[in-house]
Protein backbone atom coordinates (compact mmCIF):
# COMPACT_ATOMS: atom_id res chain seq x y z
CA UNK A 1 0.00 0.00 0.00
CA UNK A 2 1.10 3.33 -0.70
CA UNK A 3 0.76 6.60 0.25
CA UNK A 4 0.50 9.74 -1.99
CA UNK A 5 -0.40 13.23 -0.34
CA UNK A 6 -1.79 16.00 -2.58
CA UNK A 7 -1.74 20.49 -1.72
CA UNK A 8 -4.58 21.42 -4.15
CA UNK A 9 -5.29 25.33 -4.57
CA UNK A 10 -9.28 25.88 -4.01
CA UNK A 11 -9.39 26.78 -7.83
CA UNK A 12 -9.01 22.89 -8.60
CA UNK A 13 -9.73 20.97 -6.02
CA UNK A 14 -13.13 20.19 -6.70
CA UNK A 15 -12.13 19.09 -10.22
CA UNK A 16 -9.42 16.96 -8.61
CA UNK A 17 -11.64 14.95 -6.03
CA UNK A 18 -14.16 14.74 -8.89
CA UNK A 19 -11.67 12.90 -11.02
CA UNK A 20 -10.30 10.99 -8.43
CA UNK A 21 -13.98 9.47 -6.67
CA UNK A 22 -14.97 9.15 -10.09
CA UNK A 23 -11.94 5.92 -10.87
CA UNK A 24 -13.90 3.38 -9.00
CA UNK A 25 -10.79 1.38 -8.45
CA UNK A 26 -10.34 -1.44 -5.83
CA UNK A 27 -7.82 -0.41 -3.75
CA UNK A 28 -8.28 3.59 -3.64
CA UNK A 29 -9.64 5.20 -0.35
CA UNK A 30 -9.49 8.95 -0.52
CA UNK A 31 -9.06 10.71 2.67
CA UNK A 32 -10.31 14.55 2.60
CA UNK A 33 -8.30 16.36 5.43
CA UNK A 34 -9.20 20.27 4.83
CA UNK A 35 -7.29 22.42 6.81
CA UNK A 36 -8.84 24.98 8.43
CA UNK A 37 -7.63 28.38 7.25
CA UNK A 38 -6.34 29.30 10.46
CA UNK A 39 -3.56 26.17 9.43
CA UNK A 40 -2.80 27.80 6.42
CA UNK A 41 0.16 30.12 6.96
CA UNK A 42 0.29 31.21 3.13
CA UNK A 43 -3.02 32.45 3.22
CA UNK A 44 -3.61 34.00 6.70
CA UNK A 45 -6.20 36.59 6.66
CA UNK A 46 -6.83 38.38 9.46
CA UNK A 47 -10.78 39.11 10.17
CA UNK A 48 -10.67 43.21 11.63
CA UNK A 49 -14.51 43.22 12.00
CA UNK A 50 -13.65 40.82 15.50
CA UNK A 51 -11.25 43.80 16.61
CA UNK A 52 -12.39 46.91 18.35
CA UNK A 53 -10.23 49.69 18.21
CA UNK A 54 -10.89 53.08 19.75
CA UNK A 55 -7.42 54.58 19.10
CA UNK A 56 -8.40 57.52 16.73
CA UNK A 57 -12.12 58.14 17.83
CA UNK A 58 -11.57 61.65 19.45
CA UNK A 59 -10.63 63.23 16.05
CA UNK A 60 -12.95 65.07 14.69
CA UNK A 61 -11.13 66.09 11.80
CA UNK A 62 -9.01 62.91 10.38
CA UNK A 63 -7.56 65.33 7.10
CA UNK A 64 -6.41 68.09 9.40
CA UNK A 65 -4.96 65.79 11.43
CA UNK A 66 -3.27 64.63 9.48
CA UNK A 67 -2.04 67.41 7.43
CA UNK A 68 -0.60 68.86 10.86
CA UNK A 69 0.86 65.92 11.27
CA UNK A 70 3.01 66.14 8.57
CA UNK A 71 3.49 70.38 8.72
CA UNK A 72 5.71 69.18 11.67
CA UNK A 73 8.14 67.36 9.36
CA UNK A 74 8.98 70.79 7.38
């Protein structure tokens, strides 16, 4: 018996297990691990809606605050 471990990309994958449950050979068992996309370290996206931040609430004016801001780099 051997082993063979596949890394699809999402664009393929359901082509792939199509082909692959579609063989009807004795002797194939297909395992479907998905990793959770927390596991993924390539594609780690980071959700901001779950983060409050209050940091910059008290300013009323974000443009002039920024444009003083940068008058005290001349």
């Amino acid at each position: 018996m051997h082993t063979v471990q596949l890394k699809i990309d999402n664009s393929i994958y359901d082509n792939v297990m199509f082909l692959l449950k579609n063989l009807q050979l004795q002797g194939l068992e297909i395992k479907e691990e998905k990793n959770d996309i927390k596991d993924i370290k390539d594609n780690f996206i980071i959700d901001f809606s779950t983060y409050k931040i209050d940091s910059f609430k008290d300013i009323k004016d974000p443009v002039k605050w920024q444009k003083d801001i940068r008058n005290e780099w001349q």
